[in-house]
PDB file of N, CA and C in Angstrom:
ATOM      1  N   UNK A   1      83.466  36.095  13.111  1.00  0.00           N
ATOM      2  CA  UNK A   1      84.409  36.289  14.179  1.00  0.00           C
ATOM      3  C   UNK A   1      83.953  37.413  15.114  1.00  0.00           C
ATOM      4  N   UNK A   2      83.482  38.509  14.448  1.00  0.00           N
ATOM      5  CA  UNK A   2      83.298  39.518  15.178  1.00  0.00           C
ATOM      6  C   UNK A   2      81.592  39.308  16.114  1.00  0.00           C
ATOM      7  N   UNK A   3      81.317  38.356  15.933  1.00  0.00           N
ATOM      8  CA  UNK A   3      79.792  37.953  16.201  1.00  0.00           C
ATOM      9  C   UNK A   3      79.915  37.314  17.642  1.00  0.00           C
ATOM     10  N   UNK A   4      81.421  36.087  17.324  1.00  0.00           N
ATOM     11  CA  UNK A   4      81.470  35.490  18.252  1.00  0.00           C
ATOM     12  C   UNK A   4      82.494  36.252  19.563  1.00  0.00           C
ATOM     13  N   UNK A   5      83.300  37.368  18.714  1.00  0.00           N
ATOM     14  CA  UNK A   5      84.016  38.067  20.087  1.00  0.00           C
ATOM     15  C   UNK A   5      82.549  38.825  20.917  1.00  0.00           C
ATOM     16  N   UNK A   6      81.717  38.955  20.796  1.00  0.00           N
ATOM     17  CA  UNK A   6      80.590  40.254  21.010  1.00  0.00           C
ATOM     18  C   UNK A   6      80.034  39.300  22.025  1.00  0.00           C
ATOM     19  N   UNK A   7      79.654  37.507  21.346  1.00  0.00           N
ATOM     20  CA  UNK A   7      78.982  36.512  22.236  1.00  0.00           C
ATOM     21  C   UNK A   7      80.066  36.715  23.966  1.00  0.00           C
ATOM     22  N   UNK A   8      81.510  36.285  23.598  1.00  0.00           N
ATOM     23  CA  UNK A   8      82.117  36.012  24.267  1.00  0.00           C
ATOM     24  C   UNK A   8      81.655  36.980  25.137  1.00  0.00           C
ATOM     25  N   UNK A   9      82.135  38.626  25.072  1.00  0.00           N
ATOM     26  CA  UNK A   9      82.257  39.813  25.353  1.00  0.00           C
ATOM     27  C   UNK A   9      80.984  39.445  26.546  1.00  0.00           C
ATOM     28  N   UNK A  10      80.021  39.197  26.453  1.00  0.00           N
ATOM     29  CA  UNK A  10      78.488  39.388  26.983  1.00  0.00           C
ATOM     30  C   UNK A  10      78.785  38.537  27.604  1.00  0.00           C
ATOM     31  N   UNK A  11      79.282  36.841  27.475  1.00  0.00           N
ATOM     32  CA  UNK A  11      78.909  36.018  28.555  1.00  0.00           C
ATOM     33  C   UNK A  11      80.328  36.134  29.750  1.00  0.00           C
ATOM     34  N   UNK A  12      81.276  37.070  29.371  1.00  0.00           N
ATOM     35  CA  UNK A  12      82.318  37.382  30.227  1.00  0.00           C
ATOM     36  C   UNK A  12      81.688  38.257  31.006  1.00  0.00           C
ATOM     37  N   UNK A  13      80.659  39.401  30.289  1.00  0.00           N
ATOM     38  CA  UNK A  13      80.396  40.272  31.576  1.00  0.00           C
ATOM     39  C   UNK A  13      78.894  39.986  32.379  1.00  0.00           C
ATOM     40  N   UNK A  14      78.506  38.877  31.528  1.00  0.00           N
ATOM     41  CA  UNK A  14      77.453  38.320  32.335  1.00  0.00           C
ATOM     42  C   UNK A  14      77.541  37.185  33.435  1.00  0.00           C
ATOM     43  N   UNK A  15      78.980  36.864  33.286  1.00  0.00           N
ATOM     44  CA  UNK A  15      79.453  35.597  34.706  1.00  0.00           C
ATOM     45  C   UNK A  15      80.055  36.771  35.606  1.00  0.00           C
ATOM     46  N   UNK A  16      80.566  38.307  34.884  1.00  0.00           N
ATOM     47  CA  UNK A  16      81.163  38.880  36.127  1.00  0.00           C
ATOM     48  C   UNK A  16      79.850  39.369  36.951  1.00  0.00           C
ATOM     49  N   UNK A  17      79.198  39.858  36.289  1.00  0.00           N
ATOM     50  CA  UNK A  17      77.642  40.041  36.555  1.00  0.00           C
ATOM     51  C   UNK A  17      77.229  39.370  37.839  1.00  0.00           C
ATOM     52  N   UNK A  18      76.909  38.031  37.468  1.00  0.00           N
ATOM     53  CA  UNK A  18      76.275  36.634  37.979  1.00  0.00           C
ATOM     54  C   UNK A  18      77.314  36.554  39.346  1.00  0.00           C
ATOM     55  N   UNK A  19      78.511  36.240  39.321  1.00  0.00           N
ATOM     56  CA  UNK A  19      79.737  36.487  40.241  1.00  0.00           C
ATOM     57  C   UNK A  19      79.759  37.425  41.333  1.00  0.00           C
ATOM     58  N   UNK A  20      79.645  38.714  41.186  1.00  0.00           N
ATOM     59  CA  UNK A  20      79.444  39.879  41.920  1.00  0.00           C
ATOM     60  C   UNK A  20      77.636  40.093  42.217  1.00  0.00           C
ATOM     61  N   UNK A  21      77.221  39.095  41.513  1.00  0.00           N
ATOM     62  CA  UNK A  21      76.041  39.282  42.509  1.00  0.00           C
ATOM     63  C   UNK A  21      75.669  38.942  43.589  1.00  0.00           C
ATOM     64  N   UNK A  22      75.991  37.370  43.173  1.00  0.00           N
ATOM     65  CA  UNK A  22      76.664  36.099  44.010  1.00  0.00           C
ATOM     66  C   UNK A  22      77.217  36.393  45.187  1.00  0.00           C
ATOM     67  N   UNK A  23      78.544  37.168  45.308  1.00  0.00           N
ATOM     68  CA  UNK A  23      79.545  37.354  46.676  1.00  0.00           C
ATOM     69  C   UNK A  23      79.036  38.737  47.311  1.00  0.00           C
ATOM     70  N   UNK A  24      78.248  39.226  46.747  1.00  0.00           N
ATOM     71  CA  UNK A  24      77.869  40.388  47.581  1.00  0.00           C
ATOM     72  C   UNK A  24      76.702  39.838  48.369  1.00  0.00           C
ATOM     73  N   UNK A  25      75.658  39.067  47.284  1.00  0.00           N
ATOM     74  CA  UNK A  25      74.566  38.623  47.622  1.00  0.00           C
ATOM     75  C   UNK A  25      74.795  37.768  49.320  1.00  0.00           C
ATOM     76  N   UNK A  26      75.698  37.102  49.078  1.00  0.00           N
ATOM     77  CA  UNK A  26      76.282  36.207  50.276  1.00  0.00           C
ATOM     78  C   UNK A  26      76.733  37.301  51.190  1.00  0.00           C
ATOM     79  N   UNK A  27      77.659  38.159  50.982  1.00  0.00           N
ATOM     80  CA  UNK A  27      78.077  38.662  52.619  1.00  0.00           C
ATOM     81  C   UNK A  27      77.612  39.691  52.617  1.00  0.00           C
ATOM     82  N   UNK A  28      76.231  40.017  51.871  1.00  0.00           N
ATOM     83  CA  UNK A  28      75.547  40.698  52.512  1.00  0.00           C
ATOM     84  C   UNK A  28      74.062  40.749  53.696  1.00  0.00           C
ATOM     85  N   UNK A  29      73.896  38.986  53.106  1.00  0.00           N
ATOM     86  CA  UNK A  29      72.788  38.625  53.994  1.00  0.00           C
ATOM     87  C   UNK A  29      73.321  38.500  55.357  1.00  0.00           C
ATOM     88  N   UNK A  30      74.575  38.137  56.173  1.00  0.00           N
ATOM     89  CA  UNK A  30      75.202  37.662  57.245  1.00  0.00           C
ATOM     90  C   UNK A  30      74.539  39.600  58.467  1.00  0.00           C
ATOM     91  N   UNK A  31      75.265  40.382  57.464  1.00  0.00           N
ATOM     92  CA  UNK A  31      75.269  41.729  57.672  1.00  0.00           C
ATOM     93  C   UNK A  31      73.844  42.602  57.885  1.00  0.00           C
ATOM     94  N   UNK A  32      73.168  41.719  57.245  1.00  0.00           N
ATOM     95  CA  UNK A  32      71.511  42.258  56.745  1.00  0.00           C
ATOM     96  C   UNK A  32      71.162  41.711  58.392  1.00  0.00           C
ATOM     97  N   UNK A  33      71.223  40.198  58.324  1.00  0.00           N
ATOM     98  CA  UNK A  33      70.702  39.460  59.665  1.00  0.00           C
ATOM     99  C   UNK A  33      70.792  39.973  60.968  1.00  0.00           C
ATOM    100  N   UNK A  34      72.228  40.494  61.335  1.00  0.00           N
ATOM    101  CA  UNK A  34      72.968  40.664  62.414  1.00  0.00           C
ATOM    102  C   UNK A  34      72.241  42.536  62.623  1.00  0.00           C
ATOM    103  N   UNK A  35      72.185  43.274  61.617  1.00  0.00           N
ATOM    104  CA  UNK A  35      71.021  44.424  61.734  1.00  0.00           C
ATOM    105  C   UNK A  35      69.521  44.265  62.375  1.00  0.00           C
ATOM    106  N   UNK A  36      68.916  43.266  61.485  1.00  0.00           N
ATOM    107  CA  UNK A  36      67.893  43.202  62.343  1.00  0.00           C
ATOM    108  C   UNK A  36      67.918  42.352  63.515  1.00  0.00           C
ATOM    109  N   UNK A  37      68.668  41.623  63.926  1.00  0.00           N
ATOM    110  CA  UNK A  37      69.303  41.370  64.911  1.00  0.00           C
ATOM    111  C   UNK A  37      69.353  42.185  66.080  1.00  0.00           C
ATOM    112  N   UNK A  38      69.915  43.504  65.878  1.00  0.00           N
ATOM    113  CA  UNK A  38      70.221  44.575  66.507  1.00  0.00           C
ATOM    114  C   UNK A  38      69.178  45.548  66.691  1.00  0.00           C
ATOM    115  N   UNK A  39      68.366  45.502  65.343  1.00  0.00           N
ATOM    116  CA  UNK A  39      67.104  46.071  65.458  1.00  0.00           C
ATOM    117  C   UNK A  39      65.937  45.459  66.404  1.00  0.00           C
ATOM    118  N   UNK A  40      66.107  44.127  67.045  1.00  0.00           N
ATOM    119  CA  UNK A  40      64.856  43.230  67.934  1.00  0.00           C
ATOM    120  C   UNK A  40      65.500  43.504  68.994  1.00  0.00           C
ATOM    121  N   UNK A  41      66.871  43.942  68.916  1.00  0.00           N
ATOM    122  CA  UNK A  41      67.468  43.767  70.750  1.00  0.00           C
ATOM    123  C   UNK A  41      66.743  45.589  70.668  1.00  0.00           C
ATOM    124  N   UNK A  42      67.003  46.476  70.283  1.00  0.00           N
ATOM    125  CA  UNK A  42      66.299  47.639  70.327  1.00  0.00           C
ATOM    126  C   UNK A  42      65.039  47.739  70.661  1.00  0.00           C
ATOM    127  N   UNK A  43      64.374  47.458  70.094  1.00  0.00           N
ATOM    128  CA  UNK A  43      62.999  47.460  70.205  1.00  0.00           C
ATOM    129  C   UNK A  43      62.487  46.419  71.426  1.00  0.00           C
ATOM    130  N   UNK A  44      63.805  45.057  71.763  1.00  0.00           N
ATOM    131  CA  UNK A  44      62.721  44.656  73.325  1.00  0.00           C
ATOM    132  C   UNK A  44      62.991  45.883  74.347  1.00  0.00           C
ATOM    133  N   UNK A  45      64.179  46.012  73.916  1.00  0.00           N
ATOM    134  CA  UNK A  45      64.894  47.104  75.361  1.00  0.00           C
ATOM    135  C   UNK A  45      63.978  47.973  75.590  1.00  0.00           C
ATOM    136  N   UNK A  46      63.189  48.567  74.536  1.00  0.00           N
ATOM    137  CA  UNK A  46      62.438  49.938  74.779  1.00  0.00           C
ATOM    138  C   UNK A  46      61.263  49.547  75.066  1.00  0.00           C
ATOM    139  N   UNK A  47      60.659  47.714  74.896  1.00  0.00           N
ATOM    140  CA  UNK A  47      59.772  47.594  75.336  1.00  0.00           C
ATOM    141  C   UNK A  47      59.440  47.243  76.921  1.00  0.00           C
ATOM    142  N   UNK A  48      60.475  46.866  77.324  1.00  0.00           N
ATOM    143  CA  UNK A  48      61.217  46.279  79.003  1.00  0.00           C
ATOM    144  C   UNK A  48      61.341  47.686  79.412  1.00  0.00           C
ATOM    145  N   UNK A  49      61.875  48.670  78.569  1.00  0.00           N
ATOM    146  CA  UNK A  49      61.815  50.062  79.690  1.00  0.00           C
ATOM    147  C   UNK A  49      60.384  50.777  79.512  1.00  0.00           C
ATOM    148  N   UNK A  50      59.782  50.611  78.721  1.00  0.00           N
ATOM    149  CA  UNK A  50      58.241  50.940  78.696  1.00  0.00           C
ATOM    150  C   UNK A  50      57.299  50.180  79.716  1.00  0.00           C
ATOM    151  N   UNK A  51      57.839  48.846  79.863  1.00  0.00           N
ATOM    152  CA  UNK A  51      56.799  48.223  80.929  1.00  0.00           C
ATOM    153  C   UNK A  51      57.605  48.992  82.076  1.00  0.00           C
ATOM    154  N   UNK A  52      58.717  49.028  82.794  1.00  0.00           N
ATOM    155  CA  UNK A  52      59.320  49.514  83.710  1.00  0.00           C
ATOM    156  C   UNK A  52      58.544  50.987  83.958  1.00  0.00           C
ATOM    157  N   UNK A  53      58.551  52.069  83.350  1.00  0.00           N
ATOM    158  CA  UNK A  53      57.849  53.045  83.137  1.00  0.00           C
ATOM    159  C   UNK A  53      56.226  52.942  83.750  1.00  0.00           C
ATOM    160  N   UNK A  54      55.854  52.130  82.854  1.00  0.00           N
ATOM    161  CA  UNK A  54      54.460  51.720  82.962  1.00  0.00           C
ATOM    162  C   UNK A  54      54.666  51.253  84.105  1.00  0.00           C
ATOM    163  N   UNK A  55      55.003  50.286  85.545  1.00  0.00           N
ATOM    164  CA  UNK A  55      54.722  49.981  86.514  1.00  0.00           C
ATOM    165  C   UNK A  55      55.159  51.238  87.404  1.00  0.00           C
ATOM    166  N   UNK A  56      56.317  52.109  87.355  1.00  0.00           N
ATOM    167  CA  UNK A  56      56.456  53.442  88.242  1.00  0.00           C
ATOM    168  C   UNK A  56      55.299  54.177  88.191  1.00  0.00           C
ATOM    169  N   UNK A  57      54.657  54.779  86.862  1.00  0.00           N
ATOM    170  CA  UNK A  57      53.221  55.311  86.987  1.00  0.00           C
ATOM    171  C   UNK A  57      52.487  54.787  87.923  1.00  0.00           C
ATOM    172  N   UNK A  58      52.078  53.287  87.585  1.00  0.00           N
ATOM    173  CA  UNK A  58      51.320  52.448  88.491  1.00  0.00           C
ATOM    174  C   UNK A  58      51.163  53.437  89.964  1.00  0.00           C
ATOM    175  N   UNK A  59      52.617  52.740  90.267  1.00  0.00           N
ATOM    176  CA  UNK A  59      52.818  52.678  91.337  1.00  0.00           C
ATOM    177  C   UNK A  59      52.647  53.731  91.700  1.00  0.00           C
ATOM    178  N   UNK A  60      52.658  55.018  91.793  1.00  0.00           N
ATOM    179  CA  UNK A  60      53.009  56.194  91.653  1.00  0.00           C
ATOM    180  C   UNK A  60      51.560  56.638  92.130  1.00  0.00           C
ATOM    181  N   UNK A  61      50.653  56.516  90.912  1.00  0.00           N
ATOM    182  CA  UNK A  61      49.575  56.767  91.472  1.00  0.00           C
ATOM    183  C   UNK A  61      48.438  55.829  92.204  1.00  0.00           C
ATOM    184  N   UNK A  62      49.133  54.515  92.285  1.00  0.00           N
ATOM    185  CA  UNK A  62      48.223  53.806  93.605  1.00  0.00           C
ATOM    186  C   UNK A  62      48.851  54.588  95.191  1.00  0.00           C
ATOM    187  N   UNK A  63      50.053  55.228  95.210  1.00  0.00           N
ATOM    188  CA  UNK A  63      50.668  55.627  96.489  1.00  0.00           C
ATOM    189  C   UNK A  63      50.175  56.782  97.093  1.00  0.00           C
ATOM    190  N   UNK A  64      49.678  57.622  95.403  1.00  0.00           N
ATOM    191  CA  UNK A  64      48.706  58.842  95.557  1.00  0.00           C
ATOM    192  C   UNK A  64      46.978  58.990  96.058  1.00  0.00           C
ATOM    193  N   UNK A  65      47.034  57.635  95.653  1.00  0.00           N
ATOM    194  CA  UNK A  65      45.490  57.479  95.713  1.00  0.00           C
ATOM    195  C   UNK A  65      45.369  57.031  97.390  1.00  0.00           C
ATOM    196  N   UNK A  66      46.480  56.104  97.973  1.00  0.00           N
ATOM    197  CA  UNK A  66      46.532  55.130  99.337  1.00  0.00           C
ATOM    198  C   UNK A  66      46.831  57.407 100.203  1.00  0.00           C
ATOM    199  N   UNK A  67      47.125  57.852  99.584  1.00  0.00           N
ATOM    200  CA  UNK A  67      47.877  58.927 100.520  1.00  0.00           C
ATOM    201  C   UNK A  67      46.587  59.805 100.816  1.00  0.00           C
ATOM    202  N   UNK A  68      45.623  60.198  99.645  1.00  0.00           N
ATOM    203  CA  UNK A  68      44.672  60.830  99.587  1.00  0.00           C
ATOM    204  C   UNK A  68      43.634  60.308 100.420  1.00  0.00           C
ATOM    205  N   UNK A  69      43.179  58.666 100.175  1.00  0.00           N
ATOM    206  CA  UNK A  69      42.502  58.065 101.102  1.00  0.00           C
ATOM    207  C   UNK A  69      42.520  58.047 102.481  1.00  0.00           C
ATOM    208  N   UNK A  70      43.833  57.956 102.606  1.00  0.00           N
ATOM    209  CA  UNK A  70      43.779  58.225 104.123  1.00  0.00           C
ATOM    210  C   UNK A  70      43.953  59.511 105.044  1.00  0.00           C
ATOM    211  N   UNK A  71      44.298  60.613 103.993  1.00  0.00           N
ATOM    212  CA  UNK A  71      44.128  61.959 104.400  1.00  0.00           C
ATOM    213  C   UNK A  71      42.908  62.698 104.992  1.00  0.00           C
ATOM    214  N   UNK A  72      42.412  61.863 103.829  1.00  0.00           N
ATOM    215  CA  UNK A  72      40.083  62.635 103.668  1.00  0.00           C
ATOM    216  C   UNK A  72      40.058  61.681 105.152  1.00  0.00           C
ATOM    217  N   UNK A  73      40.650  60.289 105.372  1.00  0.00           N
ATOM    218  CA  UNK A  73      40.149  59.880 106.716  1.00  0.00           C
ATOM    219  C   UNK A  73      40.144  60.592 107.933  1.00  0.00           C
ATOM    220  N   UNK A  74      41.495  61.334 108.141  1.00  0.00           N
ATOM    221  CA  UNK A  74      42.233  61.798 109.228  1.00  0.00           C
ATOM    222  C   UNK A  74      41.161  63.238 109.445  1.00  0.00           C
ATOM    223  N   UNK A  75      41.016  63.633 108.312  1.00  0.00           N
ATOM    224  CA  UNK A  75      40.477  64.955 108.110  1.00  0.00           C
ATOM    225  C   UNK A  75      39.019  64.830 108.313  1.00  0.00           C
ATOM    226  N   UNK A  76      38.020  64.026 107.980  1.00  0.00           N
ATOM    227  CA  UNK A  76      36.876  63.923 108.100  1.00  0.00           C
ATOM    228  C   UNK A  76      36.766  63.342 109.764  1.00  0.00           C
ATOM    229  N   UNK A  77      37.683  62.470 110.102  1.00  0.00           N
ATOM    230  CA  UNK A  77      37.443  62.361 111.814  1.00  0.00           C
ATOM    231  C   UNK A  77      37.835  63.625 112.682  1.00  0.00           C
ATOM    232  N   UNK A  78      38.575  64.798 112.312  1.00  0.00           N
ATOM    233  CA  UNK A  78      38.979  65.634 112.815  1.00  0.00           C
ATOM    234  C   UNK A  78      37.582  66.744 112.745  1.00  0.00           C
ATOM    235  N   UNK A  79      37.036  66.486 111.821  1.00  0.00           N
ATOM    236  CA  UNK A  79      35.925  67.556 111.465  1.00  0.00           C
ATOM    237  C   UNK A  79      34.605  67.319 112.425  1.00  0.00           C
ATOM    238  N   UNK A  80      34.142  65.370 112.293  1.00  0.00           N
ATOM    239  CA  UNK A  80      33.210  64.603 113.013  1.00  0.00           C
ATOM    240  C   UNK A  80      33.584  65.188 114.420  1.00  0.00           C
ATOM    241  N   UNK A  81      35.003  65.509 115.108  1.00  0.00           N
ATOM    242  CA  UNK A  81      34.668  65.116 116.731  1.00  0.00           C
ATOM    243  C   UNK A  81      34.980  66.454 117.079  1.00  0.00           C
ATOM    244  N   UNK A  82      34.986  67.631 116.314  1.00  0.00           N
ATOM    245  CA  UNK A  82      34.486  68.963 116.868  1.00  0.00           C
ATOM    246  C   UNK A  82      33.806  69.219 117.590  1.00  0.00           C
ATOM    247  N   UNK A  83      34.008  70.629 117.998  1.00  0.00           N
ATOM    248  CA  UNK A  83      32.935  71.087 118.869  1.00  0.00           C
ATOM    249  C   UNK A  83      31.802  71.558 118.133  1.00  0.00           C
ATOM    250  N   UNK A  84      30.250  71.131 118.148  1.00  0.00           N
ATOM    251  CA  UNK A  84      29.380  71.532 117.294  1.00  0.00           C
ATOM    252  C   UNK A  84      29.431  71.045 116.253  1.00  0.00           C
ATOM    253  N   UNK A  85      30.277  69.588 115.730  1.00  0.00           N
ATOM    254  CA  UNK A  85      29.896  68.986 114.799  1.00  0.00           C
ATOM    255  C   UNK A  85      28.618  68.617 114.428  1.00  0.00           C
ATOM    256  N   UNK A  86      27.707  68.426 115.428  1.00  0.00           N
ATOM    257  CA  UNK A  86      26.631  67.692 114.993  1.00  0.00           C
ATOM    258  C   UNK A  86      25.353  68.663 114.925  1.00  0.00           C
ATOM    259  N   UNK A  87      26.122  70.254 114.578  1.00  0.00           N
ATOM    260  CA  UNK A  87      25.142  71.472 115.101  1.00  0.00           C
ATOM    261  C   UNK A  87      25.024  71.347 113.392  1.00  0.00           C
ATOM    262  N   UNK A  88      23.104  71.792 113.292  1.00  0.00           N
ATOM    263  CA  UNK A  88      22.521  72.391 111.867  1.00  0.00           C
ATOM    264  C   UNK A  88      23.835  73.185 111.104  1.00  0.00           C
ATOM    265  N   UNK A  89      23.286  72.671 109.857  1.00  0.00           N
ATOM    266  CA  UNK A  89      24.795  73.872 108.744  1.00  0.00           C
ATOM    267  C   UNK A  89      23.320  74.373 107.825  1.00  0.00           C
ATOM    268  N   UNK A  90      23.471  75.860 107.891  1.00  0.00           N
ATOM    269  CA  UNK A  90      22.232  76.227 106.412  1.00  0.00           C
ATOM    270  C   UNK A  90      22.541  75.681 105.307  1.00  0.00           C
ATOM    271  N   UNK A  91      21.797  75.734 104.522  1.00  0.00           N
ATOM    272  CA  UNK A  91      21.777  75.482 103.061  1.00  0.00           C
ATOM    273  C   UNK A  91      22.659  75.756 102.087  1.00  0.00           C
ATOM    274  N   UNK A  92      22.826  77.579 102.675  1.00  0.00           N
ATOM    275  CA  UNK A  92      23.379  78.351 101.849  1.00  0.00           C
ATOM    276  C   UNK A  92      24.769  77.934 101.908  1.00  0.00           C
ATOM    277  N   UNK A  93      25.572  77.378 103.225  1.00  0.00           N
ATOM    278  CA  UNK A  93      26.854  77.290 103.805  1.00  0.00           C
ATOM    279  C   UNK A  93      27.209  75.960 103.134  1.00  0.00           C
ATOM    280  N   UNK A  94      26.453  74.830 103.029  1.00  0.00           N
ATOM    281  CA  UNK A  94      26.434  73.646 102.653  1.00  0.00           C
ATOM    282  C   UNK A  94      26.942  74.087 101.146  1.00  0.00           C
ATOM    283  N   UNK A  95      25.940  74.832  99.912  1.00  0.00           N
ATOM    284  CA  UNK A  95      26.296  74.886  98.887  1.00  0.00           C
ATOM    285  C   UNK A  95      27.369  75.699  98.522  1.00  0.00           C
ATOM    286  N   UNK A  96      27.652  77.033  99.349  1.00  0.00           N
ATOM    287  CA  UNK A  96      28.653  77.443  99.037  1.00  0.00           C
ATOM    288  C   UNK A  96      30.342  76.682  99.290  1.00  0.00           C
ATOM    289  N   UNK A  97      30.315  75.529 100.478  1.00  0.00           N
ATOM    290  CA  UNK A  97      31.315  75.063 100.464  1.00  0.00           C
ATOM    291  C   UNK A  97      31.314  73.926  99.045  1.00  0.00           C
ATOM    292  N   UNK A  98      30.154  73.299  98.717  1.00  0.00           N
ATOM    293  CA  UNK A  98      30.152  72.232  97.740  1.00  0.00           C
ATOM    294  C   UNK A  98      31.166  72.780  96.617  1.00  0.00           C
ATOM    295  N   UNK A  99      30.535  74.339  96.467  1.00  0.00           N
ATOM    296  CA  UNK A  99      31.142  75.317  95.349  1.00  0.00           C
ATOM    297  C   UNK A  99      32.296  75.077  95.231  1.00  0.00           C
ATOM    298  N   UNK A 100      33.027  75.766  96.441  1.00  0.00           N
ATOM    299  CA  UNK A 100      34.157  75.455  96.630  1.00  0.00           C
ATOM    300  C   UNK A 100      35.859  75.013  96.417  1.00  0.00           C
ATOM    301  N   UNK A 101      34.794  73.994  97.065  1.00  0.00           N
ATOM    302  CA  UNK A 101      35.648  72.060  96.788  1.00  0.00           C
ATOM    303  C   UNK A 101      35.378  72.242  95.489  1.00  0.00           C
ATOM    304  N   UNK A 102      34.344  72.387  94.761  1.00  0.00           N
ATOM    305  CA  UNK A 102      34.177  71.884  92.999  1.00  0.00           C
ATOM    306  C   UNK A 102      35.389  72.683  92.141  1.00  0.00           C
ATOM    307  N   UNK A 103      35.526  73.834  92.663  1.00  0.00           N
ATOM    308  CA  UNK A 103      36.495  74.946  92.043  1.00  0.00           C
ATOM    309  C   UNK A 103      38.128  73.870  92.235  1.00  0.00           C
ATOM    310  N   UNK A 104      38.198  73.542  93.573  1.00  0.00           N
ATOM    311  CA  UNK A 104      39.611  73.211  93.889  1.00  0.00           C
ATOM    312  C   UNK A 104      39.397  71.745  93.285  1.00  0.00           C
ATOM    313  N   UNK A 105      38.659  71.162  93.219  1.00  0.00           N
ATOM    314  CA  UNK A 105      38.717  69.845  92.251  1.00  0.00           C
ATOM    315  C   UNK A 105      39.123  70.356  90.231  1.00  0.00           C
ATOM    316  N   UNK A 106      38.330  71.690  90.515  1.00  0.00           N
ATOM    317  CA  UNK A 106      38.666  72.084  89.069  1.00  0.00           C
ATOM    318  C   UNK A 106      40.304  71.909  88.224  1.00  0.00           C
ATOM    319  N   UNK A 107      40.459  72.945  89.778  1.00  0.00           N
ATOM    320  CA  UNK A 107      42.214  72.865  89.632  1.00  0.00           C
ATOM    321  C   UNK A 107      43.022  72.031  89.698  1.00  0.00           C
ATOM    322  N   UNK A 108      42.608  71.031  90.417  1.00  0.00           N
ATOM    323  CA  UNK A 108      43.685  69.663  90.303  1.00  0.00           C
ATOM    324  C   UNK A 108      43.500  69.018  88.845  1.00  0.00           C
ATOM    325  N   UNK A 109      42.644  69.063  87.816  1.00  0.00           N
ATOM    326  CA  UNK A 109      43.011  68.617  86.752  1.00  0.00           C
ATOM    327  C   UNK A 109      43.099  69.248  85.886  1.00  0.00           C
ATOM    328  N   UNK A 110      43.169  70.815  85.987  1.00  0.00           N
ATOM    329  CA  UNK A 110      44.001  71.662  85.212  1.00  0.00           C
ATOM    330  C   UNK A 110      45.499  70.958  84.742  1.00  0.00           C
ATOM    331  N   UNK A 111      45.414  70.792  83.742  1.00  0.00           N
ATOM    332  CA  UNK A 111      46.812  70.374  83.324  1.00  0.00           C
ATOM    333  C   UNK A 111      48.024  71.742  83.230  1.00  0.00           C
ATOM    334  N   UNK A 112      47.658  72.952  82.985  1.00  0.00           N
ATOM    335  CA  UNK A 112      48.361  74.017  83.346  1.00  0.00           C
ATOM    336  C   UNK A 112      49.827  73.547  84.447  1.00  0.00           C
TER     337      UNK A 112
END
């Protein structure tokens, strides 16, 4: 008797077992889904604002580059139709301006 209350005992708490694995198992996958669910809408969003990002840079610095280009234009025709543009420059004047410019190129990609 006492063999078979012990059987009973085990397969009562092994259907509550089996049971509660069962109904959790179930409404927990609905809950699991609808997370990562939530987790793909996250992750496009940040990928749609990363491309968004990524085209302002773009843009940003093609507007820098169109601004610069046509600056050195304005500036190099202003220099060409001087007076004495087309007069000898020494050596020394030539390299010390190269210097220069190399210093102020330095500084523009100082990240400082």
């Amino acid at each position: 008797m006492r063999a078979f209350l012990l059987l009973l005992a085990l397969l009562v708490i092994g259907g509550m077992g089996f049971a509660g694995w069962q109904f959790f198992g179930l409404t927990a996958k609905p809950l699991v889904q609808a997370q990562q669910r939530a987790g793909e809408a996250t992750v496009d969003a940040g990928a749609a604002q990363a491309a968004l990002d990524a085209e302002r840079i773009f843009q940003a610095g093609r507007d820098r580059d169109r601004t610069i280009i046509q600056t050195t234009k304005v500036i190099r025709e202003h220099i060409l139709s001087a007076q004495g543009a087309d007069a000898p420059v020494s050596p020394d004047v030539i390299r010390a301006t190269n210097d220069g410019l190399r210093q102020l190129a330095a500084r523009d990609d100082d990240p400082r």
